[in-house]
N, C-alpha and C. Protein backbone atom coordinates (compact mmCIF):
# COMPACT_ATOMS: atom_id res chain seq x y z
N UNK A 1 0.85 -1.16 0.00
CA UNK A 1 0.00 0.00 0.00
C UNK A 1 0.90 1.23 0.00
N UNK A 2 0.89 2.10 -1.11
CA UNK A 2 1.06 3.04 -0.90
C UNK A 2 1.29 4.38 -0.08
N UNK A 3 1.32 5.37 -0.31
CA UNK A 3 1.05 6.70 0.76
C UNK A 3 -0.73 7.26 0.58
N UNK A 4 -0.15 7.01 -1.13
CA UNK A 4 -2.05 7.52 -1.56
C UNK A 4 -2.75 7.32 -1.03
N UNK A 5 -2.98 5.50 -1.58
CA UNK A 5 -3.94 4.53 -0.98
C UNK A 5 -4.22 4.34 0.37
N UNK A 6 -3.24 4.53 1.61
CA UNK A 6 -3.27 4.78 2.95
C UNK A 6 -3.96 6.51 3.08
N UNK A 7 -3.71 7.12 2.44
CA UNK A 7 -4.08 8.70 2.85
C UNK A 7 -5.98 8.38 2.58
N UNK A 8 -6.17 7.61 1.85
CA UNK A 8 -7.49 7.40 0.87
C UNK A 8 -8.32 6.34 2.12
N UNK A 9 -7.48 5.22 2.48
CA UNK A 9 -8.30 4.31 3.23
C UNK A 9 -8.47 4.92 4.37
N UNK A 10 -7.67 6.01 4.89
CA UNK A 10 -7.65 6.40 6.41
C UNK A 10 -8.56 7.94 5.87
N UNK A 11 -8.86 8.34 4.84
CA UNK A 11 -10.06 9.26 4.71
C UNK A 11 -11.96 8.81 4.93
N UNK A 12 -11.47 7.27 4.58
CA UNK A 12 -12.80 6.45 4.40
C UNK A 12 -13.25 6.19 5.57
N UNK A 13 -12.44 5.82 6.65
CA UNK A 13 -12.54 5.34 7.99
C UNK A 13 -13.13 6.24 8.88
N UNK A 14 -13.96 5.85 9.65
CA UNK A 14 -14.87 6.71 10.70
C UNK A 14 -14.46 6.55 11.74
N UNK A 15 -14.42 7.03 12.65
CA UNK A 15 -14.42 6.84 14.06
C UNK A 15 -15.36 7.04 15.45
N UNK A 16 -16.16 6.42 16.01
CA UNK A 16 -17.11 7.01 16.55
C UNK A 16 -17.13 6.61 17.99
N UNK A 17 -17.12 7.49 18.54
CA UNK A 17 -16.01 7.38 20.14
C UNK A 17 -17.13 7.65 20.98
N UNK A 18 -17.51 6.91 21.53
CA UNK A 18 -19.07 7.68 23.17
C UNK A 18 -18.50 8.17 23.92
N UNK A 19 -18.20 9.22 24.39
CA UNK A 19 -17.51 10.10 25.51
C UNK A 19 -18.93 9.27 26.65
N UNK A 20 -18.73 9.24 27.49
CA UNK A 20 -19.63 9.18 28.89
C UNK A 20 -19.90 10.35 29.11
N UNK A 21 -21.42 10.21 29.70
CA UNK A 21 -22.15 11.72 29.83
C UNK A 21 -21.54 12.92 30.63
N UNK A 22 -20.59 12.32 31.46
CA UNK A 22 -20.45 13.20 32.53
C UNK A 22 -18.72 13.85 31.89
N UNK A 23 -18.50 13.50 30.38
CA UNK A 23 -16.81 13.61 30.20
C UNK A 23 -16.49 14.82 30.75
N UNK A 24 -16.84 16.16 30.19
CA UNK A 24 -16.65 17.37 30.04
C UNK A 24 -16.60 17.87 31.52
N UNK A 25 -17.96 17.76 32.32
CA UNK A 25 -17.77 18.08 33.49
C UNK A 25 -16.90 17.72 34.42
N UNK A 26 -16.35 16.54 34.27
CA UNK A 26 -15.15 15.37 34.73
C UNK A 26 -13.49 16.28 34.81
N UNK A 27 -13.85 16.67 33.26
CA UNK A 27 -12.61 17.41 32.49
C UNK A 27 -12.35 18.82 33.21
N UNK A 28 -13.20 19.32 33.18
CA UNK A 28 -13.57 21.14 34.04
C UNK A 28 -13.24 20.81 35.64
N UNK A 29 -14.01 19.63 35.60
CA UNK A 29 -13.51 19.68 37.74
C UNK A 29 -12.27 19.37 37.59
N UNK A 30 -11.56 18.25 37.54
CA UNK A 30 -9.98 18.30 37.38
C UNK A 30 -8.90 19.36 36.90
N UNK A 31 -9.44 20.08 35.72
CA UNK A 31 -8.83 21.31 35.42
C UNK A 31 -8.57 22.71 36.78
N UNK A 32 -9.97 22.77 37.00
CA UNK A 32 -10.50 23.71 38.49
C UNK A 32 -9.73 23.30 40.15
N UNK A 33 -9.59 21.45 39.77
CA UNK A 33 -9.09 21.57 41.28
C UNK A 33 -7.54 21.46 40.89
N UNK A 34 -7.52 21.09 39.84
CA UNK A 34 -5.40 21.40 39.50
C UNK A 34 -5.12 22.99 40.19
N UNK A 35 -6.40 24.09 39.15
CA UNK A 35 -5.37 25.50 39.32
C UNK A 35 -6.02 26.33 41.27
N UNK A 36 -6.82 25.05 41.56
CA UNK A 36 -7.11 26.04 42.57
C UNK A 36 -6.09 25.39 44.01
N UNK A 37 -4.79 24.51 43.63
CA UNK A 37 -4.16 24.24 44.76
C UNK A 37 -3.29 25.18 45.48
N UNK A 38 -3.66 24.85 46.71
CA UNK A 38 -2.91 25.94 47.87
C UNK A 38 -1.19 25.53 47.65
N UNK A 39 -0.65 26.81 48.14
CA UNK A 39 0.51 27.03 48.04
C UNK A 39 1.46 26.32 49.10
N UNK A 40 0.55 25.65 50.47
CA UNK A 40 1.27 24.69 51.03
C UNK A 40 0.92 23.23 50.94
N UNK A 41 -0.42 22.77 49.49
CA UNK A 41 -0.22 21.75 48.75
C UNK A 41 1.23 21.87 48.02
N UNK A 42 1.31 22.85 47.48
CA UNK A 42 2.13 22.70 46.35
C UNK A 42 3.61 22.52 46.95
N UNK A 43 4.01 23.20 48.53
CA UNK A 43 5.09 23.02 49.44
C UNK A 43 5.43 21.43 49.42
N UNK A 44 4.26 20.79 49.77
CA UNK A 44 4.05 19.46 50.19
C UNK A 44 4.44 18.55 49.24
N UNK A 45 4.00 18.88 48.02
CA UNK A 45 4.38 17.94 46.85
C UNK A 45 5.64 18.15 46.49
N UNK A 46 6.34 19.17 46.51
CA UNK A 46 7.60 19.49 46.17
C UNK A 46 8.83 18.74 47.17
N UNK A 47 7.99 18.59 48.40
CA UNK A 47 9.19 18.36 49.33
C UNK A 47 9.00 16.78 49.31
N UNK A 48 7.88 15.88 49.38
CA UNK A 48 7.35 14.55 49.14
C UNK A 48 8.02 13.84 47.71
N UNK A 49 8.34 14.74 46.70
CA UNK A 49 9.26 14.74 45.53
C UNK A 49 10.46 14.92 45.77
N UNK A 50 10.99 15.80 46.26
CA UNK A 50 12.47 15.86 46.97
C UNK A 50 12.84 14.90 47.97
N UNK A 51 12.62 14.39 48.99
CA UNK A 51 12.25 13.54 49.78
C UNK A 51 12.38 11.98 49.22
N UNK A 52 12.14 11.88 47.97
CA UNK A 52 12.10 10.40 47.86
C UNK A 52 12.91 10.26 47.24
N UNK A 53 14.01 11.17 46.97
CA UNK A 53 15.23 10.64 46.17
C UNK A 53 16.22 9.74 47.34
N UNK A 54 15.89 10.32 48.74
CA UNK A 54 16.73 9.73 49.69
C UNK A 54 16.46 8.77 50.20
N UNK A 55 15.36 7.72 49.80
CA UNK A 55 14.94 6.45 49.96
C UNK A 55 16.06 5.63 48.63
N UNK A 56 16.39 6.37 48.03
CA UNK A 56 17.93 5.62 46.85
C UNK A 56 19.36 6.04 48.05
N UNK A 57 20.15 4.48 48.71
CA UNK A 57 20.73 4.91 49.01
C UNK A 57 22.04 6.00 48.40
N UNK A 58 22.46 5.55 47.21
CA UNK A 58 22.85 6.36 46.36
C UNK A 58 23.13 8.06 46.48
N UNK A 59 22.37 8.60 46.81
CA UNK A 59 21.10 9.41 46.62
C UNK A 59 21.46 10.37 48.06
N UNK A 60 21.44 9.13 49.14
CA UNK A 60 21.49 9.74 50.31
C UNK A 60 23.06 9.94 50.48
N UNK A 61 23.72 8.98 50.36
CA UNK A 61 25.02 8.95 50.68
C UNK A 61 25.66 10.43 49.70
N UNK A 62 25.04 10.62 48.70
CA UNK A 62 25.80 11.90 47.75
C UNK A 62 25.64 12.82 48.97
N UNK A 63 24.08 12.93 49.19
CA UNK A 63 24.10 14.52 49.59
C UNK A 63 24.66 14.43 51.34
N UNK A 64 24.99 13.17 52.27
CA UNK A 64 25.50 13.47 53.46
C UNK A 64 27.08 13.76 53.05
N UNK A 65 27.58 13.35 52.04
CA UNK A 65 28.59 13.38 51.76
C UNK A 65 28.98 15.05 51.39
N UNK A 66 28.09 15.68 50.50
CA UNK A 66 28.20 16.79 50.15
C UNK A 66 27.88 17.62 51.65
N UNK A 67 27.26 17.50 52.40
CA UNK A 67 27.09 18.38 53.55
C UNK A 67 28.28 18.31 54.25
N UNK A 68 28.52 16.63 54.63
CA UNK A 68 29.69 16.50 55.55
C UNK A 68 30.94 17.62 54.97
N UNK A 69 31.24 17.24 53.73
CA UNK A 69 32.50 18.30 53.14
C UNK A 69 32.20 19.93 53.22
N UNK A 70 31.20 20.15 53.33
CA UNK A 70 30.45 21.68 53.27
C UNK A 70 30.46 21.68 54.57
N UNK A 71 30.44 21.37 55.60
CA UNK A 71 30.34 21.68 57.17
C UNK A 71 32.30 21.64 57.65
N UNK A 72 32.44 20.63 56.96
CA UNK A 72 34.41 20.48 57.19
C UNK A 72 34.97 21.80 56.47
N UNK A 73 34.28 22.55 55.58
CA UNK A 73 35.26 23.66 54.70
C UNK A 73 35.04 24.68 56.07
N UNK A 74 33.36 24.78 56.01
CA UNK A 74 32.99 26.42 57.07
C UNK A 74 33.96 26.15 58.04
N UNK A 75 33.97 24.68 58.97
CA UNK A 75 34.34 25.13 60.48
C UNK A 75 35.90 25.56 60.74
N UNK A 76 36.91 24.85 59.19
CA UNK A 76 37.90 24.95 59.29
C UNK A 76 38.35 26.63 58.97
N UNK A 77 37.02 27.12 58.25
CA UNK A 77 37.57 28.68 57.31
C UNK A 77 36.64 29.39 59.01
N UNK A 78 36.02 28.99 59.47
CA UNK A 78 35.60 29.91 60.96
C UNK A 78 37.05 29.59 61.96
N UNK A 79 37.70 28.52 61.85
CA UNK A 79 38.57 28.16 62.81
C UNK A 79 39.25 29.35 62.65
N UNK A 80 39.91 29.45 61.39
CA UNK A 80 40.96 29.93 60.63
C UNK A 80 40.79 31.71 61.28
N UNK A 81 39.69 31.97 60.76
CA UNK A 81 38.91 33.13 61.18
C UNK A 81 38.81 33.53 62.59
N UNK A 82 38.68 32.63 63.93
CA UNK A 82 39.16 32.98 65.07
C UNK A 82 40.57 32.86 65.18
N UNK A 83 41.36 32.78 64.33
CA UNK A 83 42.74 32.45 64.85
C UNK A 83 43.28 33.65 64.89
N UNK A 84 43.08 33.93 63.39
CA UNK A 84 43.54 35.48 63.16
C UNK A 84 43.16 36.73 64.35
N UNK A 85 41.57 36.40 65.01
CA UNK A 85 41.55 37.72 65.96
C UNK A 85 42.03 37.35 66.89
N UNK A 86 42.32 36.00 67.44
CA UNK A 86 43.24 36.18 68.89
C UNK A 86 44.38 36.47 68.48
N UNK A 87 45.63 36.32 67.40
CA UNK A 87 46.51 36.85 66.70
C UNK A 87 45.86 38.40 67.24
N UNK A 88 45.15 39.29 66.38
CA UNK A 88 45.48 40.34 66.83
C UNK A 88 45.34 40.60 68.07
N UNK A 89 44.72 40.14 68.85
CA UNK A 89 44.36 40.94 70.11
C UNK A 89 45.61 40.30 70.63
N UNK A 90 46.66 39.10 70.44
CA UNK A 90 47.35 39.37 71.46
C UNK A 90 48.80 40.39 71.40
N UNK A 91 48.55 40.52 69.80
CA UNK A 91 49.33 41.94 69.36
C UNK A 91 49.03 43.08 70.06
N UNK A 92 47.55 43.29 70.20
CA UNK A 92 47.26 44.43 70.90
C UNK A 92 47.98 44.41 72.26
N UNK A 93 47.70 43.30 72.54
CA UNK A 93 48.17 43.00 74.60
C UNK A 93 49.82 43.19 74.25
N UNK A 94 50.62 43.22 73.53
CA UNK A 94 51.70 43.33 73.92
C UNK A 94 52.24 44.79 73.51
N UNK A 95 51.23 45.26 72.87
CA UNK A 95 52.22 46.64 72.38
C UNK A 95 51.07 47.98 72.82
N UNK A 96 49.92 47.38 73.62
CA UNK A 96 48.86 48.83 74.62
C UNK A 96 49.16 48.23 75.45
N UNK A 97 49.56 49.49 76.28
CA UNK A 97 50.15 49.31 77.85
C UNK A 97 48.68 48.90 78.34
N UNK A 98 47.45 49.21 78.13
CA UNK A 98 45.89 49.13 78.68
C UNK A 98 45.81 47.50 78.88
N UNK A 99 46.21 46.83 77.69
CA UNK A 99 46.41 45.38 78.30
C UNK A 99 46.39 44.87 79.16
N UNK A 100 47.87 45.33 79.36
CA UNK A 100 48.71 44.50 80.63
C UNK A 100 48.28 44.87 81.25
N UNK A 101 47.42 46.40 81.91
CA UNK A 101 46.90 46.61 83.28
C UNK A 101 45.62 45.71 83.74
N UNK A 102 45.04 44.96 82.82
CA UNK A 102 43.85 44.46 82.76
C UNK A 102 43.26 44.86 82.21
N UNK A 103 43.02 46.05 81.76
CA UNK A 103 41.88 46.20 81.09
C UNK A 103 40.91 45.40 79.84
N UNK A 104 41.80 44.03 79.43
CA UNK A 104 41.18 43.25 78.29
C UNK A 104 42.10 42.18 78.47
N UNK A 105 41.42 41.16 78.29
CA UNK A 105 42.33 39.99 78.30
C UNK A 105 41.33 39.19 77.17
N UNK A 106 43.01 38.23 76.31
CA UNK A 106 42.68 37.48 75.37
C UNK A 106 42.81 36.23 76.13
N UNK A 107 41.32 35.64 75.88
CA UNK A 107 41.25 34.13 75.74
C UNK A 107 41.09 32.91 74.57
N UNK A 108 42.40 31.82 75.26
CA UNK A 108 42.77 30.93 74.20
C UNK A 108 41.74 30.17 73.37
């Protein structure tokens, strides 16, 4: 068979489909309750979707892995970051006489 002859037999062919009485109204309520969902449905589904990637251990192990290394960078760059101000302050204590009288003391 041809393209013709197919374009020709599939012109001849009818199709006659019974929708059920209630299709349309069926169609409109589902449409209506899709756009009328609340914004902490939509929280819910998002996080119930996010959420089930960590039932793949896979999945879970990436992202404790990615936190664990993301919690090891901050505490070492905060360490780093208190080091430097007791560095200065104990610069300060040795070269303001206010120091040594007490007036401020650096703790280790």
């Amino acid at each position: 068979m041809n393209d013709q002859e197919l374009h020709h037999f599939l012109r001849k062919q009818s199709v006659h489909v019974e929708l059920p009485k209630n299709f349309h109204r069926q169609v409109w309520s589902r449409i209506e309750t899709e756009s009328s969902r609340s914004v902490s449905q939509i929280i819910r589904e998002l996080l119930e979707s996010g959420l089930s990637h960590f039932t793949n251990p896979r999945w879970a192990a990436a992202t404790f892995t990615l936190f664990a290394i993301s919690g090891l960078g901050l505490g070492l760059l905060q360490q780093r970051a208190d080091q430097d101000d007791r560095a200065a302050l104990r610069y300060q204590q040795s070269v303001n006489p206010l120091f040594r009288a007490g007036w401020g003391e650096v703790t280790p």
